[in-house]
Protein backbone atom coordinates (compact mmCIF):
# COMPACT_ATOMS: atom_id res chain seq x y z
CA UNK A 1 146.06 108.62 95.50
CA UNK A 2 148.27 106.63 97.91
CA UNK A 3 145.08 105.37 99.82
CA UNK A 4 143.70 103.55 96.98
CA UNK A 5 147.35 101.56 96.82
CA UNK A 6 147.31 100.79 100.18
CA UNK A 7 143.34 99.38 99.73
CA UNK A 8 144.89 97.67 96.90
CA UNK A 9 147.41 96.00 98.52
CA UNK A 10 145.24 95.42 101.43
CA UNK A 11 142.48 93.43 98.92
CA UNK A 12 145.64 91.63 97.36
CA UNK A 13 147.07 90.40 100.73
CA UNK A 14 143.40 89.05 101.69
CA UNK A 15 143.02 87.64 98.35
CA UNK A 16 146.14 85.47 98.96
CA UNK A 17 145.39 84.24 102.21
CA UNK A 18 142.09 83.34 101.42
CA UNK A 19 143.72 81.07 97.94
CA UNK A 20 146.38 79.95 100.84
CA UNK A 21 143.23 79.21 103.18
CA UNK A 22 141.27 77.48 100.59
CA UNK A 23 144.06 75.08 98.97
CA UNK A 24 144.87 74.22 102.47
CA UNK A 25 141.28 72.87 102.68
CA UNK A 26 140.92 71.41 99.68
CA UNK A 27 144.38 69.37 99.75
CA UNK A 28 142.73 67.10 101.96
CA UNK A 29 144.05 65.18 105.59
CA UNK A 30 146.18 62.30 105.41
CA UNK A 31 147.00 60.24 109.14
CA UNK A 32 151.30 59.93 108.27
CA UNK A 33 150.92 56.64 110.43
CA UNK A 34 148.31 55.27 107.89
CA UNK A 35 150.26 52.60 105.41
CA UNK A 36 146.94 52.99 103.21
CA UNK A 37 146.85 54.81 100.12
CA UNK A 38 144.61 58.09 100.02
CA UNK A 39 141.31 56.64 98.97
CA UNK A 40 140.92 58.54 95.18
CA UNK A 41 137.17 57.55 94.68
CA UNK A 42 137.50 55.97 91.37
CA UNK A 43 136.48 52.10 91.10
CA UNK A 44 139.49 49.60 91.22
CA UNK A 45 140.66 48.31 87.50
CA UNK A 46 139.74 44.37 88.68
CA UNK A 47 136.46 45.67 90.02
CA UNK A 48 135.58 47.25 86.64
CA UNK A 49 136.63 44.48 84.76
CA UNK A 50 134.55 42.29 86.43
CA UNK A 51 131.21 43.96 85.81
CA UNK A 52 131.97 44.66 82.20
CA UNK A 53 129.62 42.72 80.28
CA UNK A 54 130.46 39.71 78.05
CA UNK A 55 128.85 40.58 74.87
CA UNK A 56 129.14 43.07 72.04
CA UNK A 57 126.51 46.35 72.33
CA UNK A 58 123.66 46.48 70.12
CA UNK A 59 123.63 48.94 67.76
CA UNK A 60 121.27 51.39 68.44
CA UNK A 61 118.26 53.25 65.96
CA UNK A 62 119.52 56.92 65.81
CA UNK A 63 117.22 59.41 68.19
CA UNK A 64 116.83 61.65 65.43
CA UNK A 65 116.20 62.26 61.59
CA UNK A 66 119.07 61.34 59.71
CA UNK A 67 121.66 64.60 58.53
CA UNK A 68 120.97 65.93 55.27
CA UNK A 69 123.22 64.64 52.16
CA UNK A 70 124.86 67.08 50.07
CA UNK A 71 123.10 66.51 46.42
CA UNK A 72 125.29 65.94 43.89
CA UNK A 73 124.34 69.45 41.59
CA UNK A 74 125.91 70.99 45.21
CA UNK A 75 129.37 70.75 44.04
CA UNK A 76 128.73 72.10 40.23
CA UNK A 77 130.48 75.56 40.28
CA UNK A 78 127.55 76.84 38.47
CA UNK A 79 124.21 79.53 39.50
CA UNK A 80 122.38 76.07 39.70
CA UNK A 81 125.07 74.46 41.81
CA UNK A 82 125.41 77.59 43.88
CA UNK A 83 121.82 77.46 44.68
CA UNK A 84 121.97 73.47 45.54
CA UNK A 85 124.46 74.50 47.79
CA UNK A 86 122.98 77.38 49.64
CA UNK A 87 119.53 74.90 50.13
CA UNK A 88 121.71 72.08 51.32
CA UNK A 89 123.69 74.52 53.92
CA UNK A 90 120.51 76.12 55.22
CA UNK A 91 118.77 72.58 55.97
CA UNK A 92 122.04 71.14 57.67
CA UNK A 93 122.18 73.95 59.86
CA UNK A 94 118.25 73.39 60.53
CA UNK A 95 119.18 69.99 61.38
CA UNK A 96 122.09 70.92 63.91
């Protein structure tokens, strides 16, 4: 019993250092001479600006059949409407 606590502890102590090890690496060098900023490899905002174009986007055809519409017997509260509604649920979730 007290050998699987100390393999416990053991796999717990590597576990840290390795988080410890890994943070370290991922945090990344900085020179403390350099006056430039870390480099965070998103665009500038004046270069985006630039290259954003000038006129409105086009509205696009849509890529697939259009979603079913609920029919209006749907929302009776009636065996009819309760049918209408089951058909209209079963093709929208065909559609998704």
């Amino acid at each position: 019993m007290g050998e699987g606590i100390c393999v416990s502890a053991r796999r717990m102590v590597a576990t840290a250092v390795a988080a410890l090890a890994l943070s370290g690496a991922l945090s990344g060098c900085r020179d403390a001479d350099s006056d430039e900023p870390p480099d965070s490899g998103l665009p500038s905002p004046s270069a985006s600006s630039s290259t954003s174009p000038a006129t409105e986007p086009t509205p696009t055809e849509p890529l697939g059949p259009a979603a079913p519409e609920r029919p209006e017997a749907a929302t009776k509260y009636t065996k009819a409407g309760a049918i209408a509604f089951v058909r209209f649920y079963l093709e929208l979730l065909n559609y998704a």
